[in-house]
N, C-alpha and C. Protein backbone atom coordinates (compact mmCIF):
# COMPACT_ATOMS: atom_id res chain seq x y z
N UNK A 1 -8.66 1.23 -12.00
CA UNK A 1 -7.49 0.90 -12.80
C UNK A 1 -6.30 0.71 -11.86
N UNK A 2 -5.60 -0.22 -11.99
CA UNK A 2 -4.79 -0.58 -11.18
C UNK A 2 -3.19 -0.68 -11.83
N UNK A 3 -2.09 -0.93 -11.20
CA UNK A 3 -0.95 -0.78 -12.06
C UNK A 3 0.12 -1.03 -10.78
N UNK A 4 1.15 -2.41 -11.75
CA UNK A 4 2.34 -2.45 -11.02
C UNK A 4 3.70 -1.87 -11.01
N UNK A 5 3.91 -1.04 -10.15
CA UNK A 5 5.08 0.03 -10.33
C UNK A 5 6.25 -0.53 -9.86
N UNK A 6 7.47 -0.52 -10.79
CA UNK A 6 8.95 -1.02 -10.55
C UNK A 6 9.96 -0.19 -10.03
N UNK A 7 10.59 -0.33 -9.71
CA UNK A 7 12.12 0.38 -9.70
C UNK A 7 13.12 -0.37 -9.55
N UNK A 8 13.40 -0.36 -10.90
CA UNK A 8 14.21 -1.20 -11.48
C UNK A 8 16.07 -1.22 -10.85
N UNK A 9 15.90 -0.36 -10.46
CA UNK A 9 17.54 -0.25 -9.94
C UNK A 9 17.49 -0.41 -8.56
N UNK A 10 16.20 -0.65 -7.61
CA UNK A 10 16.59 -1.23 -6.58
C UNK A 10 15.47 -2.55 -6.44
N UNK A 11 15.39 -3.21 -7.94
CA UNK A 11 14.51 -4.18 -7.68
C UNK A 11 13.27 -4.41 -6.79
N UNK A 12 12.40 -3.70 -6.77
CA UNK A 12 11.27 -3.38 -5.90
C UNK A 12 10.26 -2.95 -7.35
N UNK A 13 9.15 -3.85 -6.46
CA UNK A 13 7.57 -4.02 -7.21
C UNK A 13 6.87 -3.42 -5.95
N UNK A 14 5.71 -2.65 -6.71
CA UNK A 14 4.96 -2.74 -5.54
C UNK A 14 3.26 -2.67 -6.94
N UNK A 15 2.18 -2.26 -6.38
CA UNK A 15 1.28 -2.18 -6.84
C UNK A 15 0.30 -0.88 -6.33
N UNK A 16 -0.46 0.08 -6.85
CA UNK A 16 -1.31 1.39 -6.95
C UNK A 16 -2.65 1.29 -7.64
N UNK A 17 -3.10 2.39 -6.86
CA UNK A 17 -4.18 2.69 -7.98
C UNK A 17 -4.16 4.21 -8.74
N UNK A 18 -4.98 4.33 -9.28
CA UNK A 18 -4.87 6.49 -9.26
C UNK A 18 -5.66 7.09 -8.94
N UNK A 19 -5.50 8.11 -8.62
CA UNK A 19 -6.29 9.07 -7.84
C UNK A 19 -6.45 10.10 -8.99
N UNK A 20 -5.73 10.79 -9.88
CA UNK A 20 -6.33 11.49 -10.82
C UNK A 20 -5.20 11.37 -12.13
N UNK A 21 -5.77 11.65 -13.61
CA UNK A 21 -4.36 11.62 -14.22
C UNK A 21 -4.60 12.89 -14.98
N UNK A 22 -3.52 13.32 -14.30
CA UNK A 22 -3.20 14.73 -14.19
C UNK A 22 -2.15 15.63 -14.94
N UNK A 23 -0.63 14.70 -14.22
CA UNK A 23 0.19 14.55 -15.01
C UNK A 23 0.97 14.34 -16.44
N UNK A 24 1.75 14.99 -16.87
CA UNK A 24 2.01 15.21 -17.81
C UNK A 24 2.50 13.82 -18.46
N UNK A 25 2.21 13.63 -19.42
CA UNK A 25 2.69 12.26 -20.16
C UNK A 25 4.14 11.72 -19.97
N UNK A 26 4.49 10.34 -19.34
CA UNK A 26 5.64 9.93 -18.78
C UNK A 26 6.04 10.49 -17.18
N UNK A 27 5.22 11.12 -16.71
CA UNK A 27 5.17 11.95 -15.69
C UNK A 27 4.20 11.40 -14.43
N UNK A 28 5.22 10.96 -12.91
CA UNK A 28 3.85 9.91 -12.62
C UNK A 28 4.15 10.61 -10.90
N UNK A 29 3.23 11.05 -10.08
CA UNK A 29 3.46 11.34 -8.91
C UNK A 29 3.26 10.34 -7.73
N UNK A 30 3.80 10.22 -6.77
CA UNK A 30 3.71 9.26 -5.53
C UNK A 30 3.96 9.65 -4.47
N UNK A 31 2.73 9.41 -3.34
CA UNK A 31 3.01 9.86 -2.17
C UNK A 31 4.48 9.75 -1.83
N UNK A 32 4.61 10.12 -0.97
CA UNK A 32 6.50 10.31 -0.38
C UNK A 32 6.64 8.99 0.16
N UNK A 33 5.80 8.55 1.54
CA UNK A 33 5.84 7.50 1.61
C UNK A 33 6.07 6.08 0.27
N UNK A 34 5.16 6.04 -0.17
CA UNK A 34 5.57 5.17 -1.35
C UNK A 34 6.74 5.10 -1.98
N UNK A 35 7.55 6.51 -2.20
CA UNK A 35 8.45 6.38 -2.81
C UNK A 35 9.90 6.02 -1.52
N UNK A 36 9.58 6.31 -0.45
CA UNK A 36 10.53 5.95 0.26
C UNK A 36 10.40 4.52 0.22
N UNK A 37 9.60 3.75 0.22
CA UNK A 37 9.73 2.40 0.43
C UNK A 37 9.61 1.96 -0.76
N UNK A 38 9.86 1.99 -1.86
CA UNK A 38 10.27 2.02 -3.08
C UNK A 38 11.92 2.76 -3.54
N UNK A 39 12.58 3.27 -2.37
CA UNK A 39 14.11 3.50 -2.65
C UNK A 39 13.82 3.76 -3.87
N UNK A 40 13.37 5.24 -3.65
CA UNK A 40 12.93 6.14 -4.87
C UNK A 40 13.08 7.42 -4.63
N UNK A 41 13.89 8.40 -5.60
CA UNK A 41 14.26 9.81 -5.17
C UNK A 41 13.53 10.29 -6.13
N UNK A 42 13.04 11.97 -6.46
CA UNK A 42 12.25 12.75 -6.78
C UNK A 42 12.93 12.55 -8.58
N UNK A 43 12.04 12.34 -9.21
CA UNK A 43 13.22 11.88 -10.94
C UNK A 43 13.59 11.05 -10.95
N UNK A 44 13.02 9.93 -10.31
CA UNK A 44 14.01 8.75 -9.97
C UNK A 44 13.39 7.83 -11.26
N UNK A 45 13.38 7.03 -12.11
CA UNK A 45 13.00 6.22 -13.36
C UNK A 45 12.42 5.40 -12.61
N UNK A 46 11.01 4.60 -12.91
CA UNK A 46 10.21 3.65 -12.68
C UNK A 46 9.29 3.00 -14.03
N UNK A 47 9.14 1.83 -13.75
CA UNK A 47 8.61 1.22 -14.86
C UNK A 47 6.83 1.08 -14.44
N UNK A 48 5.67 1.33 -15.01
CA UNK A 48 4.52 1.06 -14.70
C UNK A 48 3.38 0.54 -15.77
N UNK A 49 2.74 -0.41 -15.37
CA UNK A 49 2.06 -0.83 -16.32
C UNK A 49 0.65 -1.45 -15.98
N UNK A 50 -0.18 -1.55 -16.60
CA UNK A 50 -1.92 -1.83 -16.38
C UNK A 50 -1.84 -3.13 -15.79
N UNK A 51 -2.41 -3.54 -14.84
CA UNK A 51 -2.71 -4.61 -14.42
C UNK A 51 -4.10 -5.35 -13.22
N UNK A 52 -4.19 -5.99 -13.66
CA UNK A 52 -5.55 -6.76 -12.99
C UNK A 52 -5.07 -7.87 -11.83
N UNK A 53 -5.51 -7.48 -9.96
CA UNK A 53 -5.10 -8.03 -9.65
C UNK A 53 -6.46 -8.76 -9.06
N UNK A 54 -6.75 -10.30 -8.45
CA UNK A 54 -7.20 -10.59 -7.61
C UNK A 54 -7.94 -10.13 -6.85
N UNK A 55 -9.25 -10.46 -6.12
CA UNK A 55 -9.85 -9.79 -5.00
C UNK A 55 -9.29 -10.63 -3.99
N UNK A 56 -9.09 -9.82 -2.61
CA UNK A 56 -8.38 -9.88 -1.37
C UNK A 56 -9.32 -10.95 0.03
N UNK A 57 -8.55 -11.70 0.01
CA UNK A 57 -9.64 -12.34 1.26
C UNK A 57 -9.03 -12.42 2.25
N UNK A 58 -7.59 -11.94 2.68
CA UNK A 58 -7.17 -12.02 3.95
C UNK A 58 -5.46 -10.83 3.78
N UNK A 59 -5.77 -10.23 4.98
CA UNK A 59 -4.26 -9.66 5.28
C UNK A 59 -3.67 -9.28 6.32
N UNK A 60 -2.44 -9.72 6.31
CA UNK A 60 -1.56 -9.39 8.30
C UNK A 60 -0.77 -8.49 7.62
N UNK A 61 -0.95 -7.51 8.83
CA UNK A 61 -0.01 -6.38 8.80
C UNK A 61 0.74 -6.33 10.75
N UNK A 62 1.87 -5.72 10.50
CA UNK A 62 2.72 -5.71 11.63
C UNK A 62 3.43 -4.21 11.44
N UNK A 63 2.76 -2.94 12.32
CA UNK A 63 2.74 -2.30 12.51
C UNK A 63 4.73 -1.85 12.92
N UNK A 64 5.16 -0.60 12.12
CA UNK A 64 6.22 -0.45 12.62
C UNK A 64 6.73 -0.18 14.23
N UNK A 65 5.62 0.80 14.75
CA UNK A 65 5.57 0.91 16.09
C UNK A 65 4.66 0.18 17.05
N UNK A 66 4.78 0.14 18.39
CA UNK A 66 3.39 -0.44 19.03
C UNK A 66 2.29 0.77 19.10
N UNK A 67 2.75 1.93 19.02
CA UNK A 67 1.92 3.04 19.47
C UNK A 67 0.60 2.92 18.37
N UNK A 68 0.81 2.52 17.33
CA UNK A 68 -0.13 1.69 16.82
C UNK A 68 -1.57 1.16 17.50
N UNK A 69 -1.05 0.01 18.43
CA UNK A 69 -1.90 -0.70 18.99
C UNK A 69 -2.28 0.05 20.29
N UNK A 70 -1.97 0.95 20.34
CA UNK A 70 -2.01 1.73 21.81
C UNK A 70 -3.43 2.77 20.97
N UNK A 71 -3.76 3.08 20.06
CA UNK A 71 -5.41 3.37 19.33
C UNK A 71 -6.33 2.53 19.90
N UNK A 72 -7.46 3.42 20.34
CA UNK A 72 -8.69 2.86 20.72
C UNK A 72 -9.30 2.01 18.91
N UNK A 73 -9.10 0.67 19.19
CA UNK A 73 -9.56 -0.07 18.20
C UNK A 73 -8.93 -0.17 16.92
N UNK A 74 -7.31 -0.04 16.80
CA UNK A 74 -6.69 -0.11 16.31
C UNK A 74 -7.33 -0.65 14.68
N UNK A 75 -7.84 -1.95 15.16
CA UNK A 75 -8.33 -3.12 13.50
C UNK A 75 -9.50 -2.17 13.31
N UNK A 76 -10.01 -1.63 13.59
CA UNK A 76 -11.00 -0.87 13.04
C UNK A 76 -11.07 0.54 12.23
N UNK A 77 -9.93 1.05 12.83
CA UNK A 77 -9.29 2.51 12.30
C UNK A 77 -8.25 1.83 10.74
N UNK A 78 -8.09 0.89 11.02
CA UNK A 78 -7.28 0.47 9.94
C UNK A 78 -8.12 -0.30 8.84
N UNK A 79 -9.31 -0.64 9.42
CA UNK A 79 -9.76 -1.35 8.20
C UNK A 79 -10.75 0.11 7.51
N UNK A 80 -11.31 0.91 8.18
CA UNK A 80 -11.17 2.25 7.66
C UNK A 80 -10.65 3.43 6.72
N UNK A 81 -9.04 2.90 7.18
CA UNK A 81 -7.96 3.74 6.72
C UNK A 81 -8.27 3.19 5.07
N UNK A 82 -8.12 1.73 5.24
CA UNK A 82 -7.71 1.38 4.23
C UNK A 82 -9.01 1.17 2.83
N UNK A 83 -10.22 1.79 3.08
CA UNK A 83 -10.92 2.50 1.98
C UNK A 83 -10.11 3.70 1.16
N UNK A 84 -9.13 3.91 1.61
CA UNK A 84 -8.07 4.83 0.50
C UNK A 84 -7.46 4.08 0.05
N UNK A 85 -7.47 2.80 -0.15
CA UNK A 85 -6.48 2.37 -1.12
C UNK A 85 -6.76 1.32 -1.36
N UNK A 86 -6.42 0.99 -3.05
CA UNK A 86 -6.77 -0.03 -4.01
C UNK A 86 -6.64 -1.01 -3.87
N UNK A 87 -4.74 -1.30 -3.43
CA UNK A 87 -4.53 -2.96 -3.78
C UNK A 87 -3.50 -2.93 -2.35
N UNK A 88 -3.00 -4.02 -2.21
CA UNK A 88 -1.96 -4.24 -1.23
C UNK A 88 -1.02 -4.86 -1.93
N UNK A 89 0.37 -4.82 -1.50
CA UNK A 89 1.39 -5.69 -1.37
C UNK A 89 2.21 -5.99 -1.03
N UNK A 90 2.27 -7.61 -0.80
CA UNK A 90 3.14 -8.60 0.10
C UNK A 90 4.65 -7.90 0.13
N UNK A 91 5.31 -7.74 1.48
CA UNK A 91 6.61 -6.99 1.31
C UNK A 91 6.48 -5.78 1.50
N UNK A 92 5.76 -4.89 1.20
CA UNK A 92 5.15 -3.37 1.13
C UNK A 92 4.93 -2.71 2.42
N UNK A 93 5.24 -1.51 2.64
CA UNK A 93 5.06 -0.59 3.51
C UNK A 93 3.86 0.30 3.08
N UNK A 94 2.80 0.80 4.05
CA UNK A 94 1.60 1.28 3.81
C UNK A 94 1.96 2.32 4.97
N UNK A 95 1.23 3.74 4.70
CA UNK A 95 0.81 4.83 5.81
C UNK A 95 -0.11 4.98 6.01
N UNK A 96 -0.72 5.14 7.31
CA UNK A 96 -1.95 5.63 7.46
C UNK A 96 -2.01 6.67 8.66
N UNK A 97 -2.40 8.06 8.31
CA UNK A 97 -2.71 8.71 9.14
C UNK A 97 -3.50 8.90 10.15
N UNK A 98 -3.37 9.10 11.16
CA UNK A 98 -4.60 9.29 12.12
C UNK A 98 -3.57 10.54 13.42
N UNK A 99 -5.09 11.54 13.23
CA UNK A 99 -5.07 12.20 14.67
C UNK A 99 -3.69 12.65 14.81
N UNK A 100 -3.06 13.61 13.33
CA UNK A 100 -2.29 14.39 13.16
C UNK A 100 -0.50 13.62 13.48
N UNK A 101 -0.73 11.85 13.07
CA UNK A 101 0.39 11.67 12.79
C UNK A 101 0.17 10.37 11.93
N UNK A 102 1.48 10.03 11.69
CA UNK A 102 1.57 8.80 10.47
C UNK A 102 2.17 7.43 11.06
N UNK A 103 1.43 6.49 10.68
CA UNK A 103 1.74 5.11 11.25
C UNK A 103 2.13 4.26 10.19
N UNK A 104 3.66 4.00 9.71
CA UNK A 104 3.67 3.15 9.27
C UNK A 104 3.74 1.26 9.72
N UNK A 105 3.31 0.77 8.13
CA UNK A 105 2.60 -0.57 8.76
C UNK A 105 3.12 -2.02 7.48
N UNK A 106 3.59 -2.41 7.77
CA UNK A 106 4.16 -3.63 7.11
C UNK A 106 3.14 -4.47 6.89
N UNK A 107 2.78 -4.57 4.97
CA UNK A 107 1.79 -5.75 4.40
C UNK A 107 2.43 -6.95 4.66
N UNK A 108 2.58 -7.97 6.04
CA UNK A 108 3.11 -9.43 6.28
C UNK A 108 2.38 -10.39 4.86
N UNK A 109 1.38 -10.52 4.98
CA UNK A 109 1.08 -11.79 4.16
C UNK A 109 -0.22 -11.18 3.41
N UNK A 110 -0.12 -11.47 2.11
CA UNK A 110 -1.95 -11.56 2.12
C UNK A 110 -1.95 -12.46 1.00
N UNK A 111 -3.65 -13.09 1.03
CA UNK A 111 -4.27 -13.95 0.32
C UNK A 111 -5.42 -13.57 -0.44
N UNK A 112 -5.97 -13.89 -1.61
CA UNK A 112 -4.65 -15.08 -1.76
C UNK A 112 -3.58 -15.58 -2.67
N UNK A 113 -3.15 -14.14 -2.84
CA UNK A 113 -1.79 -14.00 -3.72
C UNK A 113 -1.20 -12.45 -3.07
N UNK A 114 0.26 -12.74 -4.00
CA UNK A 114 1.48 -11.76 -3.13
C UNK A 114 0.95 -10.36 -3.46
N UNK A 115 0.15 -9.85 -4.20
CA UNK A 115 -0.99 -8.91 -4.33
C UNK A 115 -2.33 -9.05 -4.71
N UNK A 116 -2.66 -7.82 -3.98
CA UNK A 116 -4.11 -8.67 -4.01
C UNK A 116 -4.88 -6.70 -3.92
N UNK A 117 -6.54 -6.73 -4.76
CA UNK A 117 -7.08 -5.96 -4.77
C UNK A 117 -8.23 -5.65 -3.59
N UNK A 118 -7.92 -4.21 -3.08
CA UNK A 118 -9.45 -4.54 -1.79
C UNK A 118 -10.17 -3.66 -2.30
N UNK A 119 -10.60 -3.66 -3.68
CA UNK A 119 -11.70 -2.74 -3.69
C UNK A 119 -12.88 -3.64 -4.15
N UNK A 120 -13.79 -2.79 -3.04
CA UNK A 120 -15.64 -3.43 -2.73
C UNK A 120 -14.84 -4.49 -2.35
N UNK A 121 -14.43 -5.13 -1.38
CA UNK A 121 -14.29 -6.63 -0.49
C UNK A 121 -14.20 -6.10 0.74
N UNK A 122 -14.28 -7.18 1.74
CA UNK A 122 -13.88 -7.14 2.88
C UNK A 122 -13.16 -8.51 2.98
N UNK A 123 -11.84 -7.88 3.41
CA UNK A 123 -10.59 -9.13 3.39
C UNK A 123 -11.13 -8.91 4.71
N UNK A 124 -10.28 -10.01 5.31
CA UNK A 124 -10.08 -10.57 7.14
C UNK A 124 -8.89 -9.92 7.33
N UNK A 125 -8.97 -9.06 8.70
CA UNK A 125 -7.63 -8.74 8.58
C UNK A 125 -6.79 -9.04 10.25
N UNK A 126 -5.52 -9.38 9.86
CA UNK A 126 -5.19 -9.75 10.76
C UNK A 126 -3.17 -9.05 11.45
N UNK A 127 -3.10 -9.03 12.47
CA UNK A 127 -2.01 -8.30 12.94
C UNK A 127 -1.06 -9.36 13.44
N UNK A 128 0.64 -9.57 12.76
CA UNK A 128 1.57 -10.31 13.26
C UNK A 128 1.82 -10.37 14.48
N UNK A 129 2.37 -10.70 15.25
CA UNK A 129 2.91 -10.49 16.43
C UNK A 129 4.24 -9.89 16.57
């Protein structure tokens, strides 16, 4: 089940999946990350709703740091990472942990639409310069 989440007061979409529903009705939790790049504070109002996206056949990401690429096999730990998570999207900031720290990583483009679903696919993935 998939779902595009708003925040409407700083105009930002992004797209999720869930991990459990747990929460109390109207009541929706998000990693921290997510909500930072969603200019989103703890109570902060968001709009969310069911949606069906696309399967994924390609995506560039451009890593906030290089220390990133300084990982033995960087595209591989990342195409890894990213069996935790549902969908991508274009504009979007993603975390991925490794080896007791956090790498954030900028969704550049993907195809072949501005979101797109990677579950059971293997997109192509590719790193900006």
């Amino acid at each position: 089940m998939l779902f595009e989440l708003r925040n409407p007061s700083a105009e930002r979409t992004t797209h999720c999946g869930v991990l459990e529903f747990t929460a109390d009705e109207g009541i929706v939790y998000l990693p921290n990350w997510m909500m930072e790049d969603m200019l989103l504070e703890e109570g902060g109002i968001v709009s969310l709703k069911s949606t069906s996206l696309v399967k994924g056949k390609f995506v560039k990401f451009q890593p906030h740091s290089k220390d990133f690429l300084d990982i033995t096999n960087p595209k591989v730990m990342l195409e890894k990472s990213l069996r935790s998570y549902s969908c991508l999207t274009t504009g979007r900031t993603i975390m991925i942990p490794y080896n007791d720290k956090k790498y954030y990583i900028d969704v550049v483009e993907t195809k072949p639409s501005p979101a797109i679903s990677i579950i059971e696919t293997d997109c192509e993935v590719d790193f900006a310069p």
